[in-house]
N, C-alpha and C. Protein backbone atom coordinates (compact mmCIF):
# COMPACT_ATOMS: atom_id res chain seq x y z
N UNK A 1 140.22 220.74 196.51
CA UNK A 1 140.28 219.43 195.89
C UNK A 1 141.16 219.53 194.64
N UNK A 2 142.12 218.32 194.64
CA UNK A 2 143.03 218.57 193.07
C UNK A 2 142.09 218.30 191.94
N UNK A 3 142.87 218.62 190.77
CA UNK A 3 142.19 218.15 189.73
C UNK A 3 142.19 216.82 189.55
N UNK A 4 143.35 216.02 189.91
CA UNK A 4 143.15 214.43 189.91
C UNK A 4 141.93 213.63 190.38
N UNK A 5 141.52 214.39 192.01
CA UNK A 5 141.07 214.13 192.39
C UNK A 5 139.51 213.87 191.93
N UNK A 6 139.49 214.95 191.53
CA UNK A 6 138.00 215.24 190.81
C UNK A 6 137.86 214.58 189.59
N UNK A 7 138.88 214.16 188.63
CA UNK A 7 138.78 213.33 187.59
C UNK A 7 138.71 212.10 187.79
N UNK A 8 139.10 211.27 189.43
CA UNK A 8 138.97 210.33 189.50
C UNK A 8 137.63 210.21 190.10
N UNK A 9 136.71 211.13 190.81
CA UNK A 9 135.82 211.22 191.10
C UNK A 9 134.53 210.94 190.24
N UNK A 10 134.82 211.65 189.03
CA UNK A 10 134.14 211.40 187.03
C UNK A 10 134.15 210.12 186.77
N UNK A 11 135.36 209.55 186.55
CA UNK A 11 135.65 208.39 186.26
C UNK A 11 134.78 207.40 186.92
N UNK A 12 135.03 207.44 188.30
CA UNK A 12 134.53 206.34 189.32
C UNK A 12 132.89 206.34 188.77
N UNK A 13 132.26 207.82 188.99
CA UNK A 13 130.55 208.36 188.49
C UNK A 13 130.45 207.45 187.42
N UNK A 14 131.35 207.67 186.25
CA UNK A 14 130.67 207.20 184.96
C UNK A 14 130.32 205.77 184.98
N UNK A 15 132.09 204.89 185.61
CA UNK A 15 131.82 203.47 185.90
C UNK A 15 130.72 202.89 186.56
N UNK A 16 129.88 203.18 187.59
CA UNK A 16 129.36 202.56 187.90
C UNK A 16 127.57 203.32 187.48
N UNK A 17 127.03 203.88 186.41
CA UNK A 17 126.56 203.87 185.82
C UNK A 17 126.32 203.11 184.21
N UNK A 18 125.46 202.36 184.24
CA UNK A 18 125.40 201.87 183.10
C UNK A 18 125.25 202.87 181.80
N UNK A 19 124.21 203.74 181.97
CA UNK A 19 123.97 204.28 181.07
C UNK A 19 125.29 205.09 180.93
N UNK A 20 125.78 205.08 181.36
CA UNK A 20 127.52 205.62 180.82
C UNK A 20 128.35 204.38 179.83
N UNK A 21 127.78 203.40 179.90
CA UNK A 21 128.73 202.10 179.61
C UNK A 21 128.98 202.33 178.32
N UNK A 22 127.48 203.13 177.47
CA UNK A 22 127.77 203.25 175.80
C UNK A 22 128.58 204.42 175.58
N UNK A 23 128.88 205.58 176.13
CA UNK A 23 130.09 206.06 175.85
C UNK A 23 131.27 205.74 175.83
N UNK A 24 131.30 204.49 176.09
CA UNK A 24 132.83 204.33 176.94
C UNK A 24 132.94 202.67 175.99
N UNK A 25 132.49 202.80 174.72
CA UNK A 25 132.64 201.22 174.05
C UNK A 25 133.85 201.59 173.18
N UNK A 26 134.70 200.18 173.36
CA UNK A 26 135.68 199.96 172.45
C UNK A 26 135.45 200.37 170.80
N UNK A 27 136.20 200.67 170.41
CA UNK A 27 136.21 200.87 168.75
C UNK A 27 137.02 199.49 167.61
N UNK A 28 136.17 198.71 167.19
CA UNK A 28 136.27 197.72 166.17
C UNK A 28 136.67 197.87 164.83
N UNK A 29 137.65 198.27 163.99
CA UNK A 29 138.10 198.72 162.73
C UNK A 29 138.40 197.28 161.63
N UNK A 30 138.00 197.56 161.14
CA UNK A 30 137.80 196.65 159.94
C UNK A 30 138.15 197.66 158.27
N UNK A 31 139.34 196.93 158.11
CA UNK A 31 140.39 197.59 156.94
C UNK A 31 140.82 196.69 156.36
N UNK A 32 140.77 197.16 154.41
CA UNK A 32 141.26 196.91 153.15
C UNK A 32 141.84 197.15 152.59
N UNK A 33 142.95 196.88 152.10
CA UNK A 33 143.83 197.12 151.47
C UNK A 33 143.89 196.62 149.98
N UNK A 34 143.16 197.30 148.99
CA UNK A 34 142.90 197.22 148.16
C UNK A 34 142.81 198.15 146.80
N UNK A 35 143.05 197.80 145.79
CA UNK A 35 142.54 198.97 144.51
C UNK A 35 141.37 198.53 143.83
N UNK A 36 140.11 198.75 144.26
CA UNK A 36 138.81 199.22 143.74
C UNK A 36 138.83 199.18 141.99
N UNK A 37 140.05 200.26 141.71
CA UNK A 37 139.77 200.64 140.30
C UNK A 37 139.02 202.02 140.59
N UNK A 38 139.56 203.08 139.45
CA UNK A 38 138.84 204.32 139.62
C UNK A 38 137.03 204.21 139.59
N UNK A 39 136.61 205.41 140.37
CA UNK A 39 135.50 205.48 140.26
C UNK A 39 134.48 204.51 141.20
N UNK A 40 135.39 203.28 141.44
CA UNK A 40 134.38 202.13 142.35
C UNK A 40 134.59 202.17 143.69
N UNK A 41 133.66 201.96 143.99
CA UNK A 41 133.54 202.07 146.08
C UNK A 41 133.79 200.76 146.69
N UNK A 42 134.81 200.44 147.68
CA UNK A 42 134.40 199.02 148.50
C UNK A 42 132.95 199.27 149.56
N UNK A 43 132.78 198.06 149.35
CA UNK A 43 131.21 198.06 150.27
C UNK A 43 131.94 197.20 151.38
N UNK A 44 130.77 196.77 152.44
CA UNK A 44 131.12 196.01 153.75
C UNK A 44 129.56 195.52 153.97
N UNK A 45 129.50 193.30 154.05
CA UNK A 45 128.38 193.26 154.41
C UNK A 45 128.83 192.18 155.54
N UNK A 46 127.79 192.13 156.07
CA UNK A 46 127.79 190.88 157.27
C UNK A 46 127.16 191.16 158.81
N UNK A 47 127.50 190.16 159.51
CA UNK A 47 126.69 190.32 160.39
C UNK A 47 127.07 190.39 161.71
N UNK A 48 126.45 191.23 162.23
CA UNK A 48 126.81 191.90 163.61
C UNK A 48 127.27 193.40 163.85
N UNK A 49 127.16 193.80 164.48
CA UNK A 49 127.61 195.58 164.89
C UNK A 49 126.49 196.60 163.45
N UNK A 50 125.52 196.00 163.47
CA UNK A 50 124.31 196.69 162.18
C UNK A 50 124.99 196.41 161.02
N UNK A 51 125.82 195.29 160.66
CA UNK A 51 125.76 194.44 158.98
C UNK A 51 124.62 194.16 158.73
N UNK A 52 124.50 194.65 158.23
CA UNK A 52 123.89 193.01 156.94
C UNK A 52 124.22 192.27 155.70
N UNK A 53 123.97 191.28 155.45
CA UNK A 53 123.97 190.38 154.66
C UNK A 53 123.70 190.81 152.87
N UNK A 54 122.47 191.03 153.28
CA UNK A 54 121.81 192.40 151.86
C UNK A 54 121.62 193.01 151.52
N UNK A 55 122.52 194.18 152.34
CA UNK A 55 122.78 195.88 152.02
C UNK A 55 123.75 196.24 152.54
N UNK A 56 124.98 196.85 151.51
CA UNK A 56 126.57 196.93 152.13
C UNK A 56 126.20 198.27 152.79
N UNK A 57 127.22 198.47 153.55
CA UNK A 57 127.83 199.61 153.77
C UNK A 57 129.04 200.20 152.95
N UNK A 58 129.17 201.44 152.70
CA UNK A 58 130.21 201.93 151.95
C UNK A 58 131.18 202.16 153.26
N UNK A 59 132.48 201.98 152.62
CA UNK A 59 133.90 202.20 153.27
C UNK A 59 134.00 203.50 153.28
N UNK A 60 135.09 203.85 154.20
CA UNK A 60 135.44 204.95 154.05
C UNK A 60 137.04 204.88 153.12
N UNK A 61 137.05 205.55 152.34
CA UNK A 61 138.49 205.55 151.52
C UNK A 61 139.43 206.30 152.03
N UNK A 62 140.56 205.61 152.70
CA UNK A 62 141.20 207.09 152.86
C UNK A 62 142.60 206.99 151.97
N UNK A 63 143.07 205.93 151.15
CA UNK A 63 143.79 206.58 150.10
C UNK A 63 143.73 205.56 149.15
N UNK A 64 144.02 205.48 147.66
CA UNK A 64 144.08 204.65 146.44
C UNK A 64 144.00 203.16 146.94
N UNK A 65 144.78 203.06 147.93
CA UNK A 65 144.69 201.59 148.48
C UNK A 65 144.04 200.95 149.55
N UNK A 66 143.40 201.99 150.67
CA UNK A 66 142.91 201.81 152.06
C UNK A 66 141.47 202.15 151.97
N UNK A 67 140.79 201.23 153.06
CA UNK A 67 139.49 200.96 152.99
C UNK A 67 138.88 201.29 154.46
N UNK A 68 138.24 201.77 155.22
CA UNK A 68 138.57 201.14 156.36
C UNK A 68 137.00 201.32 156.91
N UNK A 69 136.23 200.92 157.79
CA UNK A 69 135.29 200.91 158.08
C UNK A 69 135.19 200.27 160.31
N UNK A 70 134.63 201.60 160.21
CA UNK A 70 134.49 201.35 162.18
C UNK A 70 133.32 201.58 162.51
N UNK A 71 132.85 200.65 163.96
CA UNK A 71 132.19 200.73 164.85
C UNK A 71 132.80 200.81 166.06
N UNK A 72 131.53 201.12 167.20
CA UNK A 72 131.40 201.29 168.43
C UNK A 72 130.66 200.26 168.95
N UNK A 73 129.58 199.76 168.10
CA UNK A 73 128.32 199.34 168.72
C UNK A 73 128.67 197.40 168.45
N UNK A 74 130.15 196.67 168.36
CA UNK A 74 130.24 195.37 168.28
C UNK A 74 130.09 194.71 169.35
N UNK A 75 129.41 194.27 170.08
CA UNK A 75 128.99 193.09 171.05
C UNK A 75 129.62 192.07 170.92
N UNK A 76 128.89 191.17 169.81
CA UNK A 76 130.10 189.85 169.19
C UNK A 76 130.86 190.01 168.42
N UNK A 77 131.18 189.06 168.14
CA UNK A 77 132.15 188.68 166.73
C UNK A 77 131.56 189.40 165.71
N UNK A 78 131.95 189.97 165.03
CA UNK A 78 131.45 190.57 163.82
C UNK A 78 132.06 189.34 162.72
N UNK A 79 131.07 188.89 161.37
CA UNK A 79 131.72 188.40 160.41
C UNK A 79 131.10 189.23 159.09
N UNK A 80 132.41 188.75 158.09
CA UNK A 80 131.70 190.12 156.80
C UNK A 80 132.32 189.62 155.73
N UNK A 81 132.34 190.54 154.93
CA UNK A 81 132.86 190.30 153.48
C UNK A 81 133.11 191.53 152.67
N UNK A 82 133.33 191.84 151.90
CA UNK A 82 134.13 193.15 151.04
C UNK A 82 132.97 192.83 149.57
N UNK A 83 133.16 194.16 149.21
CA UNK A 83 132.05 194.31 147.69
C UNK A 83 132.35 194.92 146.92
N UNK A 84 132.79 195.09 145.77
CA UNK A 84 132.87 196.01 145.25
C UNK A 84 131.33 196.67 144.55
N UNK A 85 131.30 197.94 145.04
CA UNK A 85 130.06 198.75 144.33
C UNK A 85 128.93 198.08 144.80
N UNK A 86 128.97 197.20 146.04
CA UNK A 86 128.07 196.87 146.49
C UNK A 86 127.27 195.36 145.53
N UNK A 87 128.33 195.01 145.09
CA UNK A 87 127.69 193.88 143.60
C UNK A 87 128.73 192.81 143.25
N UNK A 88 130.14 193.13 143.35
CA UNK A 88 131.01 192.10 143.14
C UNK A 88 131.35 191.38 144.53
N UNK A 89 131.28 189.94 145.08
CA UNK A 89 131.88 189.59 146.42
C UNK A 89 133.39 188.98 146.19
N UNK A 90 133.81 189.38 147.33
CA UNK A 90 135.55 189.15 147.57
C UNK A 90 135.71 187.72 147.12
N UNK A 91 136.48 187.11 147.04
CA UNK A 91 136.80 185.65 147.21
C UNK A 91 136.92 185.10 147.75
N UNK A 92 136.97 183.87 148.57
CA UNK A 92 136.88 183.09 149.50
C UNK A 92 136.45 183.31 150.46
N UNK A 93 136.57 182.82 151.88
CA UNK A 93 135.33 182.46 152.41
C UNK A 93 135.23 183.84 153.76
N UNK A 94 134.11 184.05 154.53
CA UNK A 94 133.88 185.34 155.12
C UNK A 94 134.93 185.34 156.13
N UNK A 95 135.25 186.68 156.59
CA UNK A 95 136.19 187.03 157.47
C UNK A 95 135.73 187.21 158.47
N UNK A 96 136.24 187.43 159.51
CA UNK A 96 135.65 187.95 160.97
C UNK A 96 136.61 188.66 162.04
N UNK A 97 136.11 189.26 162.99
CA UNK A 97 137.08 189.96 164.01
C UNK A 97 135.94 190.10 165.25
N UNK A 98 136.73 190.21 166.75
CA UNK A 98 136.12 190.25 167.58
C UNK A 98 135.69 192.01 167.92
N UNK A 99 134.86 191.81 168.84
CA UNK A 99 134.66 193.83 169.04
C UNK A 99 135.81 193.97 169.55
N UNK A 100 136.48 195.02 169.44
CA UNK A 100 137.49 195.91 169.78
C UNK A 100 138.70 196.05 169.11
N UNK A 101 138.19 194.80 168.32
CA UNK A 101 139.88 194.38 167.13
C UNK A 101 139.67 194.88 166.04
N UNK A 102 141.40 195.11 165.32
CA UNK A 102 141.33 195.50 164.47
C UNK A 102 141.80 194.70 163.20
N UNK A 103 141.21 194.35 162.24
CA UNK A 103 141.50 193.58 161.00
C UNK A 103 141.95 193.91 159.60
N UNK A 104 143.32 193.55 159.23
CA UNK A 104 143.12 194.42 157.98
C UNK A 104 143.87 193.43 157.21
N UNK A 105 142.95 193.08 156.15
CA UNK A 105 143.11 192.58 154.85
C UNK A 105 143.32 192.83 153.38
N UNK A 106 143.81 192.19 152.71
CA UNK A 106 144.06 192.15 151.06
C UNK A 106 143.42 191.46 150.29
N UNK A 107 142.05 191.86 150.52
CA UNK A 107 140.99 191.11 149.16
C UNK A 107 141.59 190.83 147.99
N UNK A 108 140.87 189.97 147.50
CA UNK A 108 141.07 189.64 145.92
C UNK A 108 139.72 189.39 145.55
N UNK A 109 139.32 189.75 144.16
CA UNK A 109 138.01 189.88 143.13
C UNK A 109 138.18 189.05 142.06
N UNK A 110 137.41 188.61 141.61
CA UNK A 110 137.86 187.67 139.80
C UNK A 110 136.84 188.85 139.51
N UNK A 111 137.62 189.44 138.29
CA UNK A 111 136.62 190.77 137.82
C UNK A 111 136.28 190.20 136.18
């Protein structure tokens, strides 16, 4: 048997198992483009894919200006908002993206 063969053989297995379905979920990225200011963290709240409303999540930073924060687990629409330190909210009104998309914005703060 080739190796194709047998990988399409995997493939076909996993598809028609559900309990395979959660390995195999799209990835939803939600990114900022922003300066924090030394020392301060962007947060992420809202709802859907385990937001909430009244406890951010911290971003991941990956440089002076980038924010970025992912899931696996988005079903719906995710909608959210940006924080600084988990205490200041972005400005205007909440953002949103569907599961699998990727969003990336330029907050603004009145500090």
């Amino acid at each position: 048997m080739s190796k194709n063969t047998e990988a399409n053989k995997r493939t076909e297995k996993a598809a028609n198992h559900p309990e395979n379905a959660e390995k195999s979920l799209i990835k939803t990225t939600i990114a900022a483009r922003v300066d924090v200011g030394f020392g301060n963290n962007l947060y992420i709240r809202g709802e859907g894919a385990g937001l909430s409303w009244d406890v951010g999540v911290i971003m991941n930073n990956l440089s002076p200006y980038e924010w970025v924060w992912e899931t696996k687990s988005a079903k719906k629409r995710i909608e959210y908002k940006f924080l600084i330190n988990d205490e200041l909210w972005e400005n205007g009104e909440n953002q949103s993206t569907s599961p699998g998309g990727t969003s990336i914005t330029a907050p603004t703060f009145s500090w």
